[in-house]
PDB file of N, CA and C in Angstrom:
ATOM      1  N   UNK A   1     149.629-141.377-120.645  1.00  0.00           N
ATOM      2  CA  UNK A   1     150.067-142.265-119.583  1.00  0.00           C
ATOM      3  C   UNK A   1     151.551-142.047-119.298  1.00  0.00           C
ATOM      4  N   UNK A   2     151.790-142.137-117.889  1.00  0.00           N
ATOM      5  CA  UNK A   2     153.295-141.845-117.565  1.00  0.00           C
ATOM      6  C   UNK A   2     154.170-143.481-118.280  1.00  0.00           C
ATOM      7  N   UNK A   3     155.323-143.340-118.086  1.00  0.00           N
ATOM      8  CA  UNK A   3     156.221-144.666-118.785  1.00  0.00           C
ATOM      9  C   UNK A   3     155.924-145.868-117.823  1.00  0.00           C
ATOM     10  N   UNK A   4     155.778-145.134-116.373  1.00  0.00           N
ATOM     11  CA  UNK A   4     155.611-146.358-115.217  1.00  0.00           C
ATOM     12  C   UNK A   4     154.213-147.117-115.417  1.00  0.00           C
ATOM     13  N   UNK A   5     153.676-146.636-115.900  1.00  0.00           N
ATOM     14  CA  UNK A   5     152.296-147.033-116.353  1.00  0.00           C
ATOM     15  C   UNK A   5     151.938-148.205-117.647  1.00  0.00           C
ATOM     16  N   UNK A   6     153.000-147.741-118.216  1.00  0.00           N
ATOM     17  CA  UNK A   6     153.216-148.093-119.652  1.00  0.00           C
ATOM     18  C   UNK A   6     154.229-149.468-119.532  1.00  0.00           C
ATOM     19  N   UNK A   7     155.215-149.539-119.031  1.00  0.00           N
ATOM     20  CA  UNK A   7     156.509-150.326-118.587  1.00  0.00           C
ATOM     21  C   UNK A   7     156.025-151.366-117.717  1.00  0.00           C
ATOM     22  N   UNK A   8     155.253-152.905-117.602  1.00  0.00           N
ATOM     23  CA  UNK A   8     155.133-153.127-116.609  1.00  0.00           C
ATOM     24  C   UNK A   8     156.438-153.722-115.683  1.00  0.00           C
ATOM     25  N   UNK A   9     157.014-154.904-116.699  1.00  0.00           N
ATOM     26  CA  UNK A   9     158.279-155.417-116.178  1.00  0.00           C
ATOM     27  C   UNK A   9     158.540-155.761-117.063  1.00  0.00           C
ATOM     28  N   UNK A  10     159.977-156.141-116.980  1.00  0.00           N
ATOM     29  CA  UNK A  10     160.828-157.119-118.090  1.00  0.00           C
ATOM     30  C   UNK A  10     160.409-158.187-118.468  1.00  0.00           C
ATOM     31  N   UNK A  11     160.687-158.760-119.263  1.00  0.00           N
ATOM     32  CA  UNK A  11     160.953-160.210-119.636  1.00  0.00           C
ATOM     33  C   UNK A  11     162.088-161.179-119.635  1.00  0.00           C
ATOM     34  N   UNK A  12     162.383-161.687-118.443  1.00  0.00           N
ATOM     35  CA  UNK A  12     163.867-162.492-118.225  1.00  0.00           C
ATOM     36  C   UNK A  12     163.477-163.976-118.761  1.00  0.00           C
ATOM     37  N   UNK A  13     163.265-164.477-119.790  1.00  0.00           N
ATOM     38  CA  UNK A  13     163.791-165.615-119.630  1.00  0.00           C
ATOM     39  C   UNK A  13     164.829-166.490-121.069  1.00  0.00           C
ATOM     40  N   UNK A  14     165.327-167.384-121.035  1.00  0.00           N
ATOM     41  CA  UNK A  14     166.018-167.311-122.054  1.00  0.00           C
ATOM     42  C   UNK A  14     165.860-167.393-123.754  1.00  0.00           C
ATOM     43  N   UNK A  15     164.853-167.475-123.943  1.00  0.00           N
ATOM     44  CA  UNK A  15     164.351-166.372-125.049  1.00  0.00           C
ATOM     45  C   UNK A  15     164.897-164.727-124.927  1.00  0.00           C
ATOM     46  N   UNK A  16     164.782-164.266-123.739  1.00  0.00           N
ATOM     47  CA  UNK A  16     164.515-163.325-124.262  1.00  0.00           C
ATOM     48  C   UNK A  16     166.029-162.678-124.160  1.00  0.00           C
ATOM     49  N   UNK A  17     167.002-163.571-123.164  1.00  0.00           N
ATOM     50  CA  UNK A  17     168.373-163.623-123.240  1.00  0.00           C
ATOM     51  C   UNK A  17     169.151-163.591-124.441  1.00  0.00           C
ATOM     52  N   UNK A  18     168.868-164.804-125.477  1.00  0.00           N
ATOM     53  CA  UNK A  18     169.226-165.278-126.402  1.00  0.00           C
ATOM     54  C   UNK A  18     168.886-164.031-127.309  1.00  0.00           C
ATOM     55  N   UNK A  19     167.714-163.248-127.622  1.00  0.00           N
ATOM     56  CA  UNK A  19     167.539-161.926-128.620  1.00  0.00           C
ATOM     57  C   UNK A  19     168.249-160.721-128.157  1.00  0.00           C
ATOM     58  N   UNK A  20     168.489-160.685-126.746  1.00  0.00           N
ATOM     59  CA  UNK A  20     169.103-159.431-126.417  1.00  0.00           C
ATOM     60  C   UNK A  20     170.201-159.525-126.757  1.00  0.00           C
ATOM     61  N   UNK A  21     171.176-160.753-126.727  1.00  0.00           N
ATOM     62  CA  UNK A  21     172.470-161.289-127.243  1.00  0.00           C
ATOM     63  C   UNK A  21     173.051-160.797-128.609  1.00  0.00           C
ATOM     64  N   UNK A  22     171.687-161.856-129.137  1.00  0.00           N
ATOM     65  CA  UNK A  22     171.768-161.569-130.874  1.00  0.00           C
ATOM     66  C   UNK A  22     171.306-160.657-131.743  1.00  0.00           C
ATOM     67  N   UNK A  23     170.231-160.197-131.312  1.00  0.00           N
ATOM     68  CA  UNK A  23     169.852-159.132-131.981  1.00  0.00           C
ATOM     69  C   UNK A  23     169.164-157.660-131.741  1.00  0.00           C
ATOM     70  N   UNK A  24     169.953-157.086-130.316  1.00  0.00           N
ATOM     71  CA  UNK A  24     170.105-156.230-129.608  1.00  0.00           C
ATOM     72  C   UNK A  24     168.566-155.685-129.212  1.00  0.00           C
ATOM     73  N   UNK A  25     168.048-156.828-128.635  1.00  0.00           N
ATOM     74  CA  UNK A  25     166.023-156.449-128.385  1.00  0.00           C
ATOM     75  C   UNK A  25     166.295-156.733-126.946  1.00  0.00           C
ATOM     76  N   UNK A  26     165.235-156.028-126.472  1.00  0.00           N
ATOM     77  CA  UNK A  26     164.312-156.067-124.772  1.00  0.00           C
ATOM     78  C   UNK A  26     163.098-156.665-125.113  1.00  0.00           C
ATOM     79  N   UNK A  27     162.967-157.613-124.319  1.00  0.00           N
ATOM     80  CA  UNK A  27     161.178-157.694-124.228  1.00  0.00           C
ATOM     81  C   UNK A  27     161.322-157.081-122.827  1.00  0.00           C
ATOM     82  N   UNK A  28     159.715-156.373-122.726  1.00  0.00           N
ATOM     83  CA  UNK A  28     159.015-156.235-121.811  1.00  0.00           C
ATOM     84  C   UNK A  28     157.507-156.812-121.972  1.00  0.00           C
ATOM     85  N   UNK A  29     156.670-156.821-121.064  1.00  0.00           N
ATOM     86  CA  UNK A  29     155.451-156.814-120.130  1.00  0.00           C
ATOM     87  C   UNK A  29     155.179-155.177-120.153  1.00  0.00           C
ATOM     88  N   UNK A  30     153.815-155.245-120.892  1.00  0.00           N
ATOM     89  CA  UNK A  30     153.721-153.976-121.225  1.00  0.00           C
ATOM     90  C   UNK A  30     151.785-153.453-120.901  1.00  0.00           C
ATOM     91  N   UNK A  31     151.253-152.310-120.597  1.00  0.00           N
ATOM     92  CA  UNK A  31     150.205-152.215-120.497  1.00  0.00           C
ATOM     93  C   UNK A  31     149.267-152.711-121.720  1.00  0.00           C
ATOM     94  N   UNK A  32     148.051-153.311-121.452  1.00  0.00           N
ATOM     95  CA  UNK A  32     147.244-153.629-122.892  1.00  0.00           C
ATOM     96  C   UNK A  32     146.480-152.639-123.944  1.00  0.00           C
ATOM     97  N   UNK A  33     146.678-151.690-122.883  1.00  0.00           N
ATOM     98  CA  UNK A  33     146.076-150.447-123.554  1.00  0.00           C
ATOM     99  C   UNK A  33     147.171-149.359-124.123  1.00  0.00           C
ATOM    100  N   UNK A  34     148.521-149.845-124.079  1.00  0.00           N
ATOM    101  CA  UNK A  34     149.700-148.962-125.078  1.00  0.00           C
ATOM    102  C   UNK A  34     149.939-149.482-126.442  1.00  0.00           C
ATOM    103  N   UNK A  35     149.980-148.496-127.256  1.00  0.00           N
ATOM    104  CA  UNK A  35     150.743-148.715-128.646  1.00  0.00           C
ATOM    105  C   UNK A  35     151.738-148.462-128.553  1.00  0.00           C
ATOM    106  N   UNK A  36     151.854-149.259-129.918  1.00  0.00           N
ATOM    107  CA  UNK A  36     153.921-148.900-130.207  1.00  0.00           C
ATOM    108  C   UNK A  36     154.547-148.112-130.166  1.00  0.00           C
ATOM    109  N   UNK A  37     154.215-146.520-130.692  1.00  0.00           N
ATOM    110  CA  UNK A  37     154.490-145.123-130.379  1.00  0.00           C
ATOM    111  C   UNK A  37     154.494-144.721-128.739  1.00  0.00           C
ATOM    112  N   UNK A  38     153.701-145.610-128.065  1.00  0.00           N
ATOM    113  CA  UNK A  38     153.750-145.002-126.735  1.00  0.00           C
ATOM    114  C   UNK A  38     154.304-146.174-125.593  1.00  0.00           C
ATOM    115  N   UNK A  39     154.709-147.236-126.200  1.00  0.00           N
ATOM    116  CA  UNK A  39     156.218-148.239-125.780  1.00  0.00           C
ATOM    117  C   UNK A  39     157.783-147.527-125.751  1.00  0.00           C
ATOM    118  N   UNK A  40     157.451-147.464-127.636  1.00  0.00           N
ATOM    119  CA  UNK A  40     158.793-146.417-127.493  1.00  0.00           C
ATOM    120  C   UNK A  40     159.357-145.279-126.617  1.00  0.00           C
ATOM    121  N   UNK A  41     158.734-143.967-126.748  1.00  0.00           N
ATOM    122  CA  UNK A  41     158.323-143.058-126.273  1.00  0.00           C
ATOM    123  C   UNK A  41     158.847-143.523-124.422  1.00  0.00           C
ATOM    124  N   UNK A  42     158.149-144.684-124.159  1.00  0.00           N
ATOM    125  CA  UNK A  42     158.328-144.826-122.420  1.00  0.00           C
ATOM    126  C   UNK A  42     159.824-145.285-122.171  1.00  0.00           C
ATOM    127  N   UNK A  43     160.034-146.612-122.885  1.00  0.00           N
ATOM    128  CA  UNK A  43     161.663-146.939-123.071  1.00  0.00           C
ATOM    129  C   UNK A  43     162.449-145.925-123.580  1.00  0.00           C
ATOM    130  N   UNK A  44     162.515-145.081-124.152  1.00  0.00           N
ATOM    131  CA  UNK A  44     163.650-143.923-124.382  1.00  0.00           C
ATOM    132  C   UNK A  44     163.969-143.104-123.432  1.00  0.00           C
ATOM    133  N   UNK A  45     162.141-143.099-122.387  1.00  0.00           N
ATOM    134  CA  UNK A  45     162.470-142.291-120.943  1.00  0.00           C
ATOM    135  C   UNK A  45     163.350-142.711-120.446  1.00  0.00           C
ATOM    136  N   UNK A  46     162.562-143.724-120.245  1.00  0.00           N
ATOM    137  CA  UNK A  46     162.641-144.547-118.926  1.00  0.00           C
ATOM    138  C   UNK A  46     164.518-144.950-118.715  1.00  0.00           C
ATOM    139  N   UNK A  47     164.976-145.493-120.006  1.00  0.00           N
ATOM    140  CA  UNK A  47     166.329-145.505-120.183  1.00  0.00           C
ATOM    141  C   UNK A  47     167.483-145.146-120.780  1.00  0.00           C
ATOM    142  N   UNK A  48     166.995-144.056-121.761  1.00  0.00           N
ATOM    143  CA  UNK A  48     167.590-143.189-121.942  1.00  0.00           C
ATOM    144  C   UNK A  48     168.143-143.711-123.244  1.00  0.00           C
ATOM    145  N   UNK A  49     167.818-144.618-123.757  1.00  0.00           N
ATOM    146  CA  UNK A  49     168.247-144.827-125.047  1.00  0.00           C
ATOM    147  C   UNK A  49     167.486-144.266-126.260  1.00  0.00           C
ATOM    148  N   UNK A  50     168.432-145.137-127.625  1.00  0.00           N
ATOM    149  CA  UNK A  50     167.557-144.688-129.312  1.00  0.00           C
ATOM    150  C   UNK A  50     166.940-145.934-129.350  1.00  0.00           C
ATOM    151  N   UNK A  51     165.687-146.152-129.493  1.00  0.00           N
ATOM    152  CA  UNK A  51     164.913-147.276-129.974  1.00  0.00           C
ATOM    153  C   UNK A  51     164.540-147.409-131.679  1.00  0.00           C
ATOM    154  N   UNK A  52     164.530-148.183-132.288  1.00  0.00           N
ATOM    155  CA  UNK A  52     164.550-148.232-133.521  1.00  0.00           C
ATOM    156  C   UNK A  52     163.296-148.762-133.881  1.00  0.00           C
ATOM    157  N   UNK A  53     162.841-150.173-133.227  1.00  0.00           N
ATOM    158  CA  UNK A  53     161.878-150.878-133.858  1.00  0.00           C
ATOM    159  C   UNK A  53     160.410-151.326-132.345  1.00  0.00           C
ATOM    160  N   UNK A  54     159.492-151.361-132.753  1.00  0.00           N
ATOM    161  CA  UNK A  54     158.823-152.094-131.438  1.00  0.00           C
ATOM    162  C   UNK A  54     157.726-153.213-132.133  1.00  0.00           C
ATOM    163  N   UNK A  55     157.536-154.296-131.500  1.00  0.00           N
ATOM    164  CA  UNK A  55     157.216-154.872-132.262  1.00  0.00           C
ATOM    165  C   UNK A  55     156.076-155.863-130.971  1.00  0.00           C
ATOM    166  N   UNK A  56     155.069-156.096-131.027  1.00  0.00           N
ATOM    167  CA  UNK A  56     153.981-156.269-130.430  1.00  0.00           C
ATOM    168  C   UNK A  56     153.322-157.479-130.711  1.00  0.00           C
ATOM    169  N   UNK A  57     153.126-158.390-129.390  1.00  0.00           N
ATOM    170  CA  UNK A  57     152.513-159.710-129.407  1.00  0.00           C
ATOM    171  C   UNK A  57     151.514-159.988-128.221  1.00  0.00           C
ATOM    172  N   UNK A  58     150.448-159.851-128.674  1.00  0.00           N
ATOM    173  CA  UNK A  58     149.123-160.358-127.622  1.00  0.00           C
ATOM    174  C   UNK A  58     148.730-161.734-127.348  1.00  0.00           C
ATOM    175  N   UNK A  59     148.593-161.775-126.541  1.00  0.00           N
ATOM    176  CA  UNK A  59     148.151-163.316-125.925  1.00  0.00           C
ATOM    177  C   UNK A  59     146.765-163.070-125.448  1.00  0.00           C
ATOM    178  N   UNK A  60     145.583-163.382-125.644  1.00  0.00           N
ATOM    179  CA  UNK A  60     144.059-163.266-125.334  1.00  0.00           C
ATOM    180  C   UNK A  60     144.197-163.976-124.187  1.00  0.00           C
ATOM    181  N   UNK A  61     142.875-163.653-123.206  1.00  0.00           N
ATOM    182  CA  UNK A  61     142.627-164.573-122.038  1.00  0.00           C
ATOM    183  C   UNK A  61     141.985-165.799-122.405  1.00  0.00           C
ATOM    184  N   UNK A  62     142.029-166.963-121.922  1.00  0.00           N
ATOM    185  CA  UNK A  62     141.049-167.896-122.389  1.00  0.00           C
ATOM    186  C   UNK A  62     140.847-168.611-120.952  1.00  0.00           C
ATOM    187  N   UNK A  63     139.914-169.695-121.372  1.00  0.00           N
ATOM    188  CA  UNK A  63     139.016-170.458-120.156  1.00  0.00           C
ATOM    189  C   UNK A  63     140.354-171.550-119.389  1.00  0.00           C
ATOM    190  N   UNK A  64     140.353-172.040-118.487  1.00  0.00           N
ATOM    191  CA  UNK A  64     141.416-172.989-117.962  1.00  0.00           C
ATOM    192  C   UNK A  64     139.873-174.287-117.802  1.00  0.00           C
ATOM    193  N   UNK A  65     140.771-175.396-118.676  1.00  0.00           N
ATOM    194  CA  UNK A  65     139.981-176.587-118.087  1.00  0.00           C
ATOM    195  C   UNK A  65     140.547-177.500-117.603  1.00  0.00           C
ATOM    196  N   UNK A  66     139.975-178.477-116.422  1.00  0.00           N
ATOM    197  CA  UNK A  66     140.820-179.282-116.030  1.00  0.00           C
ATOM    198  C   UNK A  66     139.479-180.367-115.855  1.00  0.00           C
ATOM    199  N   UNK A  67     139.844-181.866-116.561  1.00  0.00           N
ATOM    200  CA  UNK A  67     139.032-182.804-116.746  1.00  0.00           C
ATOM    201  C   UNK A  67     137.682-183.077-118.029  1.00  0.00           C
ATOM    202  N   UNK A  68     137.533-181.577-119.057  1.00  0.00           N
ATOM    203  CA  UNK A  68     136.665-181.251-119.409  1.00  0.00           C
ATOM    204  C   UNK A  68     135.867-180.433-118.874  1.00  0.00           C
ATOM    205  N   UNK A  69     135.874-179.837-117.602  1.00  0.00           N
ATOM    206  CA  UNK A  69     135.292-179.228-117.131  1.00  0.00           C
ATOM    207  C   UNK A  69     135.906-177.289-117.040  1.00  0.00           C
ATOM    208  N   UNK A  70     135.192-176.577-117.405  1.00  0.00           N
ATOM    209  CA  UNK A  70     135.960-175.207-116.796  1.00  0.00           C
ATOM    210  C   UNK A  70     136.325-174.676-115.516  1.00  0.00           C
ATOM    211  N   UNK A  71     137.095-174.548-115.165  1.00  0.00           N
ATOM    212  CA  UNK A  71     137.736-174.375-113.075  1.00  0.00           C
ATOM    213  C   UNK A  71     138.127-172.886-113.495  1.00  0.00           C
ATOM    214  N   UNK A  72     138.825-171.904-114.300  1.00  0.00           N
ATOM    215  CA  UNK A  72     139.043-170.789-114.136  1.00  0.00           C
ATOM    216  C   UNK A  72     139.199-169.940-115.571  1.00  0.00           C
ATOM    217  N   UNK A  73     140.106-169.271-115.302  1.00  0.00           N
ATOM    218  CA  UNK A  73     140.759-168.588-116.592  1.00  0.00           C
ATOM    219  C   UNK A  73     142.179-168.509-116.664  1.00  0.00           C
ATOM    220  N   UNK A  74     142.625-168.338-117.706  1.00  0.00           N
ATOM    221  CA  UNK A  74     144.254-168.219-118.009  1.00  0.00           C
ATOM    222  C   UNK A  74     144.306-166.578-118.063  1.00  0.00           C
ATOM    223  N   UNK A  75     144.787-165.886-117.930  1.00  0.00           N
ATOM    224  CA  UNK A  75     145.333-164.594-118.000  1.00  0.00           C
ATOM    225  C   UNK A  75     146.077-164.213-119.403  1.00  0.00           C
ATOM    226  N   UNK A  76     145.466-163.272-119.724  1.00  0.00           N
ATOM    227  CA  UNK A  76     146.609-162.827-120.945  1.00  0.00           C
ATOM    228  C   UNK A  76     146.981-161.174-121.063  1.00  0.00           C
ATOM    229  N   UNK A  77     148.138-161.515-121.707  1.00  0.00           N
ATOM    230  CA  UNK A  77     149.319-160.530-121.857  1.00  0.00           C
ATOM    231  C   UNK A  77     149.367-159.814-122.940  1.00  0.00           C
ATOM    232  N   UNK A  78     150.011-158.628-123.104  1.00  0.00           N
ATOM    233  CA  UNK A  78     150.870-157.970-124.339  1.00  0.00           C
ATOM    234  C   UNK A  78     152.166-157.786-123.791  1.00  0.00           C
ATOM    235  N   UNK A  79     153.010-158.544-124.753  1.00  0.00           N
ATOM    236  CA  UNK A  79     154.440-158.407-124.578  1.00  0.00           C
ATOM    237  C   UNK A  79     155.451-157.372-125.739  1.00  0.00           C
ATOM    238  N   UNK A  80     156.225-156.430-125.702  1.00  0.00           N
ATOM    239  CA  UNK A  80     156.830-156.304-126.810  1.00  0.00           C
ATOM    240  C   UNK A  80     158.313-156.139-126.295  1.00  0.00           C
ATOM    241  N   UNK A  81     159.036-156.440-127.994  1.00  0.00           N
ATOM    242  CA  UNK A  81     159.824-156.642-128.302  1.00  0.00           C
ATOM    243  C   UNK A  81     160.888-155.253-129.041  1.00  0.00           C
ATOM    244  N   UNK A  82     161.353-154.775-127.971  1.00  0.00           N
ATOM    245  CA  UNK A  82     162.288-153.232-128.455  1.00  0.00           C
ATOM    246  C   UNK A  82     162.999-153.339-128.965  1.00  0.00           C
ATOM    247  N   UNK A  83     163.183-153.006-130.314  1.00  0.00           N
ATOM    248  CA  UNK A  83     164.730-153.281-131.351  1.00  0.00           C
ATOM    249  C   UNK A  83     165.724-151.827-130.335  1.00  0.00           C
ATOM    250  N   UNK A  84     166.420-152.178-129.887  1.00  0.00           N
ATOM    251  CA  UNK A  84     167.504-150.602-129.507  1.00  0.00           C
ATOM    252  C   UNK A  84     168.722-150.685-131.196  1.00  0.00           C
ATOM    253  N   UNK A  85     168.630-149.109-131.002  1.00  0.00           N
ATOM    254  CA  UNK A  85     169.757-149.032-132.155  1.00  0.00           C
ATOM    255  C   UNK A  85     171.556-149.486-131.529  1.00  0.00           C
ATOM    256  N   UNK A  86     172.056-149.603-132.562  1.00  0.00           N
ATOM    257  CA  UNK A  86     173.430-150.100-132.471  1.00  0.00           C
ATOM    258  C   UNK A  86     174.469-149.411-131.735  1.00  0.00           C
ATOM    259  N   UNK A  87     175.133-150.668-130.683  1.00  0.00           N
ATOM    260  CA  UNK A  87     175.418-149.844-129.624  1.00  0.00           C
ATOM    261  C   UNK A  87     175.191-149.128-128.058  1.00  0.00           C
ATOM    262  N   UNK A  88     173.635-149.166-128.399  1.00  0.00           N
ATOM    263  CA  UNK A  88     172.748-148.962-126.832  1.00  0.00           C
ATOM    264  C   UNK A  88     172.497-150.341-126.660  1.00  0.00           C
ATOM    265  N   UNK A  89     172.310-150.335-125.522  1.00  0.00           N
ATOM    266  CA  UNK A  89     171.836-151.472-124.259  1.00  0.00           C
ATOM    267  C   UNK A  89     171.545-150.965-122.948  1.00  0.00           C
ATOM    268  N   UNK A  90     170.414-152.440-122.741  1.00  0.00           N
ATOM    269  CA  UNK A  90     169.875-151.773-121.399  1.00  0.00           C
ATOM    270  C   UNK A  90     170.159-153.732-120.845  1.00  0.00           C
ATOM    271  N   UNK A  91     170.825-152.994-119.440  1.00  0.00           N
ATOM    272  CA  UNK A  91     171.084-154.627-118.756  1.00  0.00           C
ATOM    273  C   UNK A  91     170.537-154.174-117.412  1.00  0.00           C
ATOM    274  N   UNK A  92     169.866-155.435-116.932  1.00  0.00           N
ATOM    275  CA  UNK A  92     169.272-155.522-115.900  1.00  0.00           C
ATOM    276  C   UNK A  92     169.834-155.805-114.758  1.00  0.00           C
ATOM    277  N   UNK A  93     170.568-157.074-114.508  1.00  0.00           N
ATOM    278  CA  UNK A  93     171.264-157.822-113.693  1.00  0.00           C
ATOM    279  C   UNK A  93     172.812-158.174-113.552  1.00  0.00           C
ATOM    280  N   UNK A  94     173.198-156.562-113.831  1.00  0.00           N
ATOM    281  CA  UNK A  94     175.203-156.686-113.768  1.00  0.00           C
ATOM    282  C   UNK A  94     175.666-156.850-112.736  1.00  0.00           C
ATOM    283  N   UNK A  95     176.617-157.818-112.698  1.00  0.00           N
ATOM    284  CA  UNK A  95     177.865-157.975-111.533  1.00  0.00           C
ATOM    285  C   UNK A  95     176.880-159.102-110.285  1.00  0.00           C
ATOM    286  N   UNK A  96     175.844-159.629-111.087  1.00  0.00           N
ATOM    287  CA  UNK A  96     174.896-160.922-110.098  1.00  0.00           C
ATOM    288  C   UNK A  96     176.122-162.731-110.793  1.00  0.00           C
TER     289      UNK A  96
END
């Protein structure tokens, strides 16, 4: 799979502010069908950095109920979490 494939989008919110701060990580929104070897691999393209660690969290789909009753589904995700080595960074939104 190409990285664009692999990469879906970032993760902006302040979680994920607060780790990029402190402990030099990216989350992204990532395909469900990539492993960690092939996260890495896309983020080193894609931005040209050393990645150190990747670290992977699934969220399953489940039913949406409203009243007791089932009305839809919730959507689920794989998100991970890119350790970059010391020194690299990747910023999204400079000089906003």
């Amino acid at each position: 799979m190409d990285y664009t494939q692999i990469i879906l989008k970032p993760v902006v919110t302040e979680k994920a502010t607060f780790i990029r701060d402190d402990h030099n990580q990216v989350a992204f929104m990532v395909s469900p069908r990539a492993g960690k070897l092939e996260i890495k691999r896309a983020v080193e393209q894609a931005f040209n950095v050393k990645v150190v660690d990747v670290n992977v969290v699934v969220r399953k789909s489940r039913p949406k109920t409203r009243h007791g009753r089932v009305v839809g589904k919730v959507a689920g995700f794989k998100k991970a979490y890119v350790t970059l080595a010391q020194g690299e960074k990747i910023e999204f939104f400079e000089g906003v």
